[in-house]
Structure formats: structure tokens, C-alpha cells
PDB file of N, CA and C in Angstrom:
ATOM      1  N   UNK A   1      46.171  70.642 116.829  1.00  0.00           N
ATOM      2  CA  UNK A   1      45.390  69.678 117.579  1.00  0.00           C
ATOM      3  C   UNK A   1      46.338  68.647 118.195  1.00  0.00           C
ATOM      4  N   UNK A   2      45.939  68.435 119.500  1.00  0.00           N
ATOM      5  CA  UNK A   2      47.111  67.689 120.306  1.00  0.00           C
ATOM      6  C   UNK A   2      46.511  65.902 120.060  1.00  0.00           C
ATOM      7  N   UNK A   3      47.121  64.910 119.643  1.00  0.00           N
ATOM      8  CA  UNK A   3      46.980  63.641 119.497  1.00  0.00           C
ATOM      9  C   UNK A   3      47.221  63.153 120.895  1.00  0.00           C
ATOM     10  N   UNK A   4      45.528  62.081 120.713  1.00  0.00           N
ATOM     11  CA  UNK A   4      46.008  61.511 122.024  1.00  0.00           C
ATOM     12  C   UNK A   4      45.941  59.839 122.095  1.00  0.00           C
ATOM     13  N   UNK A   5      46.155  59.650 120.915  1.00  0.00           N
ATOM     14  CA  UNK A   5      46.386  58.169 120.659  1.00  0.00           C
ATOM     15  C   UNK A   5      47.932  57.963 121.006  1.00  0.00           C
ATOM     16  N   UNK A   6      48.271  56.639 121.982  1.00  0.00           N
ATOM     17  CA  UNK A   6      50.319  56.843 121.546  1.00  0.00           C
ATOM     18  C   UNK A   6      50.294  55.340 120.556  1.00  0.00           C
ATOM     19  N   UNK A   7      51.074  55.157 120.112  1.00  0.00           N
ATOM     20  CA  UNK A   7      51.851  54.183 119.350  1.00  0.00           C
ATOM     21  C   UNK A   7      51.865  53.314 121.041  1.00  0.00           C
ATOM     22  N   UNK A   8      51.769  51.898 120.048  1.00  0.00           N
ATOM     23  CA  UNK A   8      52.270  50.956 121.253  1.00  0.00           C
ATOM     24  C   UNK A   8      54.040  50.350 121.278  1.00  0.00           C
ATOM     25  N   UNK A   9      53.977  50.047 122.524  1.00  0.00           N
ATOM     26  CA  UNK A   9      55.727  50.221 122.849  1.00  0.00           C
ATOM     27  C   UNK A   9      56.385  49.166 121.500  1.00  0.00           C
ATOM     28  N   UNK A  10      57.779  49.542 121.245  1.00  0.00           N
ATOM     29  CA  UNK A  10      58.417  48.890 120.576  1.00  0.00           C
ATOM     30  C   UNK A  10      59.344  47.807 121.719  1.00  0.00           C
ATOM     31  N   UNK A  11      59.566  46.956 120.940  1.00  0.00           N
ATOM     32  CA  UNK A  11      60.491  45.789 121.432  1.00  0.00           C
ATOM     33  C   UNK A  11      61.304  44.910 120.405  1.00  0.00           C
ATOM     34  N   UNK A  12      62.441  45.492 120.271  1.00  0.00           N
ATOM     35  CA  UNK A  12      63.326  44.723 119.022  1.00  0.00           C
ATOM     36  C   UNK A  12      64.610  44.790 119.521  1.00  0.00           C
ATOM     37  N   UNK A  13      65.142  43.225 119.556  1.00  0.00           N
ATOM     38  CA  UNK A  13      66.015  42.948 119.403  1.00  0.00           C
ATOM     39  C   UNK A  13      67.274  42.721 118.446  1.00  0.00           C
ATOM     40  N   UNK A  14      68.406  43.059 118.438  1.00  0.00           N
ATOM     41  CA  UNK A  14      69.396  42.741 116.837  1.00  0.00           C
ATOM     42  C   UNK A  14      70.498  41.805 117.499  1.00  0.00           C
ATOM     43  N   UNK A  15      70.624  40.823 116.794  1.00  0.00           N
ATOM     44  CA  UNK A  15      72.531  40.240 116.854  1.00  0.00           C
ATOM     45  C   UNK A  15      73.271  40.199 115.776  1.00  0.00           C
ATOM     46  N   UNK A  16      74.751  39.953 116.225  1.00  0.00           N
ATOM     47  CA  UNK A  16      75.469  39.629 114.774  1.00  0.00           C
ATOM     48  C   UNK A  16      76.413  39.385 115.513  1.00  0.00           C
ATOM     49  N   UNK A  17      77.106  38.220 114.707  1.00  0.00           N
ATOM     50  CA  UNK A  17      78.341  36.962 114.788  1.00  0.00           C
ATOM     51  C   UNK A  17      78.983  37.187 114.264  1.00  0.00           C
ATOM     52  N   UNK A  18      80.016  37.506 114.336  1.00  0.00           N
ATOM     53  CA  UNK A  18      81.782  37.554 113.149  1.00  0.00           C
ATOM     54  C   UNK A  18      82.476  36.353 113.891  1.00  0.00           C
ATOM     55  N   UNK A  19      83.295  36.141 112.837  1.00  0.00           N
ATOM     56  CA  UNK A  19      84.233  35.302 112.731  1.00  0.00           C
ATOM     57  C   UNK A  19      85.393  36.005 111.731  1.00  0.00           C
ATOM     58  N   UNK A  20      86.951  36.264 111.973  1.00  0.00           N
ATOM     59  CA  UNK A  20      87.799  36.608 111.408  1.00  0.00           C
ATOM     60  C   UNK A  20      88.643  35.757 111.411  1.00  0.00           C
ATOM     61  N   UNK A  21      89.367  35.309 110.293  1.00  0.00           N
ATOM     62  CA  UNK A  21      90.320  34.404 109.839  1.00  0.00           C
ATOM     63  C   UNK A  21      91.362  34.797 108.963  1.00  0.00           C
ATOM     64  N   UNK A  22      92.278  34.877 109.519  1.00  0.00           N
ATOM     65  CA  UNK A  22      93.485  35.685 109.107  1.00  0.00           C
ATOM     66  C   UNK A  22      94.449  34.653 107.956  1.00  0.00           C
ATOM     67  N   UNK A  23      94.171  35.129 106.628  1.00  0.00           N
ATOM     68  CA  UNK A  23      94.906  34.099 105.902  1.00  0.00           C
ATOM     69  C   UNK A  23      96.488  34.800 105.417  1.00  0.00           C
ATOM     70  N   UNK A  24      96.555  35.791 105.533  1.00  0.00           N
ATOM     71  CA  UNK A  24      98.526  36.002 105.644  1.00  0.00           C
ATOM     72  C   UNK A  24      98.486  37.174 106.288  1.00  0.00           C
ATOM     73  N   UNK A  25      99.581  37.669 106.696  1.00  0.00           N
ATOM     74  CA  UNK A  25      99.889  39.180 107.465  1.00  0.00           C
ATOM     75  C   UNK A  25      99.150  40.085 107.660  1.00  0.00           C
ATOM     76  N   UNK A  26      98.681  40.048 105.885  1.00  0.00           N
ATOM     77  CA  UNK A  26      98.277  41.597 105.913  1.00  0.00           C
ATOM     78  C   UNK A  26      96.601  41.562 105.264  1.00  0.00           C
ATOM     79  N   UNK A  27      96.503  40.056 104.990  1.00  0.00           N
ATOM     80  CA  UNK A  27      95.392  40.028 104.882  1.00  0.00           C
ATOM     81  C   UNK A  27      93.963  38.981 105.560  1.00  0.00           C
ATOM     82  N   UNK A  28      92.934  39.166 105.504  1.00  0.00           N
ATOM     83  CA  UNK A  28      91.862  38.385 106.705  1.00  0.00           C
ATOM     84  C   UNK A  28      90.546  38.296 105.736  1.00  0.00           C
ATOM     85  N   UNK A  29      90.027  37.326 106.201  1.00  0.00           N
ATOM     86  CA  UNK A  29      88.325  37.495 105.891  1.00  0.00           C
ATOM     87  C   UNK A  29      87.745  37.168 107.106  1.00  0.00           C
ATOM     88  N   UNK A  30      86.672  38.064 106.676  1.00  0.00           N
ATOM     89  CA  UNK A  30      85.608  38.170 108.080  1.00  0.00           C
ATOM     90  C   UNK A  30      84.090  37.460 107.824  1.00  0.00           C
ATOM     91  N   UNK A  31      83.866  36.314 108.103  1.00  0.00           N
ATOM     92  CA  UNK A  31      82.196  36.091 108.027  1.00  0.00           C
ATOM     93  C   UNK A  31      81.441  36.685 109.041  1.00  0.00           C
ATOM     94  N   UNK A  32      80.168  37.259 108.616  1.00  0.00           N
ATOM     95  CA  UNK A  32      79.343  37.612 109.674  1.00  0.00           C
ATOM     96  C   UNK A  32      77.969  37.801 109.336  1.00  0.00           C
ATOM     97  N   UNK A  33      76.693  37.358 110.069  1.00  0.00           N
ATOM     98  CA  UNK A  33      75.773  36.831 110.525  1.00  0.00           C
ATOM     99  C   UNK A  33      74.984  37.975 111.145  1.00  0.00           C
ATOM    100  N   UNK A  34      74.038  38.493 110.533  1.00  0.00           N
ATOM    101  CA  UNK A  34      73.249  39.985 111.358  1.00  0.00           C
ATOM    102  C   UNK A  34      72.003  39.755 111.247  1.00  0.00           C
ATOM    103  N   UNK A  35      71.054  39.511 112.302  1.00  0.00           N
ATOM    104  CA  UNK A  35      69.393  39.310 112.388  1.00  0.00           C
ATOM    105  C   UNK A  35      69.424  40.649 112.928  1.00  0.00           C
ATOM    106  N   UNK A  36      67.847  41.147 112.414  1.00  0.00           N
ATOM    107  CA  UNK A  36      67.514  42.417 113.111  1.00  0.00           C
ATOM    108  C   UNK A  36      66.071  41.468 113.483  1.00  0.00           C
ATOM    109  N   UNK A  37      65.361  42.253 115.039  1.00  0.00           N
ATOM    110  CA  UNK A  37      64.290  41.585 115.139  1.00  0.00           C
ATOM    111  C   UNK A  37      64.112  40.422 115.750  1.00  0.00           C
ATOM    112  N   UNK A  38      65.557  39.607 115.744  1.00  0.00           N
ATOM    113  CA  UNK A  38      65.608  38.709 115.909  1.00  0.00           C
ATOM    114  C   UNK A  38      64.604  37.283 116.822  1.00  0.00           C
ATOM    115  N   UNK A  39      63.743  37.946 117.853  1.00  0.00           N
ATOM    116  CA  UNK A  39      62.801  37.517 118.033  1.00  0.00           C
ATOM    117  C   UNK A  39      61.345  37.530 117.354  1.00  0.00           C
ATOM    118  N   UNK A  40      61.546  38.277 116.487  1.00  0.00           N
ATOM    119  CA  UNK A  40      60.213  38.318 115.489  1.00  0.00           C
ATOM    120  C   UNK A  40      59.133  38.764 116.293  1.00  0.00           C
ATOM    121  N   UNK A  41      59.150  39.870 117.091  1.00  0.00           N
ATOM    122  CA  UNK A  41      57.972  40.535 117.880  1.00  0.00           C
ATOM    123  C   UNK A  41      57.376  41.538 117.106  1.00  0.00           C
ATOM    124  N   UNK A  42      56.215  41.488 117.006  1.00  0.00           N
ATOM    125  CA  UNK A  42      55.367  42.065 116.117  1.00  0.00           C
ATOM    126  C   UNK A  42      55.400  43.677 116.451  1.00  0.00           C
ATOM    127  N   UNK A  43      56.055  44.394 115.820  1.00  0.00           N
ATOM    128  CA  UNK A  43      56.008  46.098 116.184  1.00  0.00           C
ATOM    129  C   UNK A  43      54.780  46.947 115.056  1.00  0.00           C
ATOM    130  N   UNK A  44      53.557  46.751 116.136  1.00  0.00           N
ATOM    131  CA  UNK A  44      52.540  48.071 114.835  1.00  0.00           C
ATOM    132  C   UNK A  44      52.955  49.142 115.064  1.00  0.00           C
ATOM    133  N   UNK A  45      52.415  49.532 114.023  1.00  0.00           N
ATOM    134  CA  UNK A  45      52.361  50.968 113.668  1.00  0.00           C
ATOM    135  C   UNK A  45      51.383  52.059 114.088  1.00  0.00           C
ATOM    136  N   UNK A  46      51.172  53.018 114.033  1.00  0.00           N
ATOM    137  CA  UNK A  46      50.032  53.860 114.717  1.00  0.00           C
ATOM    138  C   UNK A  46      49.220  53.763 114.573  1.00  0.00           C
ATOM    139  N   UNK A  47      48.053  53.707 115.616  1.00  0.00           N
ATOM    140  CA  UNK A  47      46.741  53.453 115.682  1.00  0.00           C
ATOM    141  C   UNK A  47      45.997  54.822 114.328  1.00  0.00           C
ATOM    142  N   UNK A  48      44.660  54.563 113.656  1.00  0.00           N
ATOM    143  CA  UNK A  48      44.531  55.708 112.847  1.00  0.00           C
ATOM    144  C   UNK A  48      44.083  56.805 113.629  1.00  0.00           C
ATOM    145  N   UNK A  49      44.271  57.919 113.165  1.00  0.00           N
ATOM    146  CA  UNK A  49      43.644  59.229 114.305  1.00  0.00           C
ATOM    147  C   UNK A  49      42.342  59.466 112.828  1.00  0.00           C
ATOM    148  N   UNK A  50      41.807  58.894 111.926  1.00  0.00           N
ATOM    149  CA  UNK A  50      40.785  59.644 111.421  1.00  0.00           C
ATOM    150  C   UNK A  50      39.423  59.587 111.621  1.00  0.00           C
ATOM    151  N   UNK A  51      38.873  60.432 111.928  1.00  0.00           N
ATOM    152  CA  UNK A  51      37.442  60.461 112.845  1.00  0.00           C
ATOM    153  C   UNK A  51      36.931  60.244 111.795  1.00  0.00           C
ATOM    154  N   UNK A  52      36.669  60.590 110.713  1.00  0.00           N
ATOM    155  CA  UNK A  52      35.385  60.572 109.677  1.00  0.00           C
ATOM    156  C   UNK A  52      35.710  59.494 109.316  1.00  0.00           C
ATOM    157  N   UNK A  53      36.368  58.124 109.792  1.00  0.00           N
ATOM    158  CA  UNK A  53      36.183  56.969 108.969  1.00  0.00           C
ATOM    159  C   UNK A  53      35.640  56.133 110.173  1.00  0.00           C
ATOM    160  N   UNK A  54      34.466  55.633 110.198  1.00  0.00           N
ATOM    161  CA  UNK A  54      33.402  54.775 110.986  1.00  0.00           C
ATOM    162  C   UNK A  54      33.952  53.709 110.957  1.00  0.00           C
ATOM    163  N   UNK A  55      34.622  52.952 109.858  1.00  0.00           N
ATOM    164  CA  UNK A  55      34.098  51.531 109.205  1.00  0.00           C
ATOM    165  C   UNK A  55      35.352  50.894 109.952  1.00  0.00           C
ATOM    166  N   UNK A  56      35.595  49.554 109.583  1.00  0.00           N
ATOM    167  CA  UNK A  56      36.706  48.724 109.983  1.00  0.00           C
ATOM    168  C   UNK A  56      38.285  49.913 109.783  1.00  0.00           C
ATOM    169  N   UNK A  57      38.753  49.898 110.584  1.00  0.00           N
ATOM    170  CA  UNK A  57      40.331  50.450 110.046  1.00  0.00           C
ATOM    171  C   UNK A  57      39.904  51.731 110.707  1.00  0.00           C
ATOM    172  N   UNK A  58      38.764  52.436 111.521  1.00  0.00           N
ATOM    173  CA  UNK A  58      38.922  53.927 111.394  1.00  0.00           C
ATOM    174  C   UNK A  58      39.816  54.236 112.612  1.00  0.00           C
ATOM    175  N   UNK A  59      38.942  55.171 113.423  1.00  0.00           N
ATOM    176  CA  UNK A  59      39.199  56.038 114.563  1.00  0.00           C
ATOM    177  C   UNK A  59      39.773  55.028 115.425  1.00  0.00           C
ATOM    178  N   UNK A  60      41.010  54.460 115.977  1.00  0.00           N
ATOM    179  CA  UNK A  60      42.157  54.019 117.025  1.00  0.00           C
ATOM    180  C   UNK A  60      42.023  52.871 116.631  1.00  0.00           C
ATOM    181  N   UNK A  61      42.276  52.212 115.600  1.00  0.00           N
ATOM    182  CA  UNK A  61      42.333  50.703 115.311  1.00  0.00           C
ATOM    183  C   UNK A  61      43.743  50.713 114.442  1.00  0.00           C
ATOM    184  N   UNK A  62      44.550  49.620 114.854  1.00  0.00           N
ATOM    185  CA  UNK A  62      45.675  49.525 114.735  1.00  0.00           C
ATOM    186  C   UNK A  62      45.514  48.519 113.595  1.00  0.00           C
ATOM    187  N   UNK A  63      45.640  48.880 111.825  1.00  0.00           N
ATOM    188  CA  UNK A  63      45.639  48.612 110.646  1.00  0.00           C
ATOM    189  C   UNK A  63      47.276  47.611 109.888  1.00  0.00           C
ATOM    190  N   UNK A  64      48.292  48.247 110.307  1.00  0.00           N
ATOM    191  CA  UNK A  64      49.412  47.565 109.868  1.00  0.00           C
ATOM    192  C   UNK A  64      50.332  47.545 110.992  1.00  0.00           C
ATOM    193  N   UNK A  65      51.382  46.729 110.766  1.00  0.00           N
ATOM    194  CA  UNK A  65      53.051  46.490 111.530  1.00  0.00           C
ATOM    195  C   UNK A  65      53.818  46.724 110.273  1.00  0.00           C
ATOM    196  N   UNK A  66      55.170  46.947 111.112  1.00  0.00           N
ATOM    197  CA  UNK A  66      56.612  46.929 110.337  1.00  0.00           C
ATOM    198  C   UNK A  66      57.088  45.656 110.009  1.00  0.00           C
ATOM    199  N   UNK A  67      58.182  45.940 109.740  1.00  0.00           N
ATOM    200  CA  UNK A  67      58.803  44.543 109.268  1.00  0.00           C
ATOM    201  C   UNK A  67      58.971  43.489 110.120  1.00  0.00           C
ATOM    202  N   UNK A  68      58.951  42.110 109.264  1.00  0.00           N
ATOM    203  CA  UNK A  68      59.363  41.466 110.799  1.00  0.00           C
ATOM    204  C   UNK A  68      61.259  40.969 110.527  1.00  0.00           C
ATOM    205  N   UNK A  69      61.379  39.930 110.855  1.00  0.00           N
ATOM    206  CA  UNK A  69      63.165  39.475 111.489  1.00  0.00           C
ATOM    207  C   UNK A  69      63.357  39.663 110.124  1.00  0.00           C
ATOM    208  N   UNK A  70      64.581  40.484 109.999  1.00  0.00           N
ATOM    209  CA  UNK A  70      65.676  40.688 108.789  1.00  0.00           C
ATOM    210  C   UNK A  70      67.114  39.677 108.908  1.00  0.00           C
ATOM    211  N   UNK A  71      67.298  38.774 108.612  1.00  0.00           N
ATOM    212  CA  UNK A  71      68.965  38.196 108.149  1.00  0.00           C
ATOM    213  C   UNK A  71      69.884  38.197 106.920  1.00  0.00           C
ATOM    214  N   UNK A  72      70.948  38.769 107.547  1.00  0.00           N
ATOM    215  CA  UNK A  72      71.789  38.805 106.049  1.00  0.00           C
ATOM    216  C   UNK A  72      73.311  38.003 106.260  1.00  0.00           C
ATOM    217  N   UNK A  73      73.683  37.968 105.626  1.00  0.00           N
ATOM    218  CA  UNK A  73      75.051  37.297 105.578  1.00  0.00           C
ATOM    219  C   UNK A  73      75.687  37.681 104.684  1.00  0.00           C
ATOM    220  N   UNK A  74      77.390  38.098 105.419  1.00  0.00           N
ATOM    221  CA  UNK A  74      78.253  38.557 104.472  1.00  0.00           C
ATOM    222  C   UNK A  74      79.306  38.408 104.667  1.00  0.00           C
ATOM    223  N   UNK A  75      80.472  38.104 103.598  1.00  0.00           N
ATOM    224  CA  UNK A  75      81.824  37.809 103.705  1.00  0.00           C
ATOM    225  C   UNK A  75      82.014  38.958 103.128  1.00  0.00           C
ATOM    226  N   UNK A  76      83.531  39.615 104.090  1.00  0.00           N
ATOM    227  CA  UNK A  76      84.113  40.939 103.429  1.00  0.00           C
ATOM    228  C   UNK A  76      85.875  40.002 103.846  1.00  0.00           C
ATOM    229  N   UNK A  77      86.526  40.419 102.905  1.00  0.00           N
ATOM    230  CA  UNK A  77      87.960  40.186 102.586  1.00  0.00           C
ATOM    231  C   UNK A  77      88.735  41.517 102.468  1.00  0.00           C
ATOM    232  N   UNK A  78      89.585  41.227 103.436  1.00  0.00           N
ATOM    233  CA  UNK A  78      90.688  42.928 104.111  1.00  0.00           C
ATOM    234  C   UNK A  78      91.812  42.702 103.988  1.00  0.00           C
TER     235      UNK A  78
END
């Protein structure tokens, strides 16, 4: 059976910031700064395709989204 509901468009943005600081020759640390999402735009998930459910949530009603903005921060030493 061919589906004819589509998913609605995605729109996500990511950044990330380093900074490297070289403390002798051979060695550095790197800070860095990574948002995913970063605008926090709401991405749902698929509309339901189940016909036998009438009630709130059934046939093309869009029930949940994904995640929203992820940030992490991390120092790595090289």
C-alpha cells in the first residue's frame, strides 16, 4: 500500500566553536562549543497513517516532534 501522507519539511541548523591553544610544541588544548538545532525549530514527526483510530491522535494528525537544541561542551588535550 502506497502512503500518501509526507512528513513535514525538516529545518535544522548545527554550529560549533573551537578554540586551540597551544601550550608547548608538541602539545595543545582545544575548547569547543557544539549546538545542534541551534535555532530550536520544532521538527515533527510523521503524521499517523492509522485509519481505525477515529479519536484525537488518529488518521493524519501529527502526535509528537524530535528533539529540540542539543549543547555540549568539551575540552580535549593533544
Amino acid at each position: 500500500m502506497r502512503r500518501f501522507f509526507s512528513r513535514p519539511g525538516i529545518f535544522n541548523s548545527d554550529m560549533a566553536l573551537l578554540k586551540n591553544t597551544q601550550i608547548r610544541e608538541t602539545e595543545q588544548l582545544e575548547f569547543r562549543v557544539e549546538a545542534f538545532n541551534i535555532f530550536n525549530h520544532a521538527q515533527f514527526n510523521n503524521p499517523s497513517g492509522d485509519i481505525n483510530n477515529t479519536g484525537t491522535g488518529g488518521l493524519g494528525y501529527v502526535t509528537s516532534s524530535s528533539r529540540r537544541r542539543i549543547m555540549q561542551i568539551a575540552l580535549k588535550f593533544c
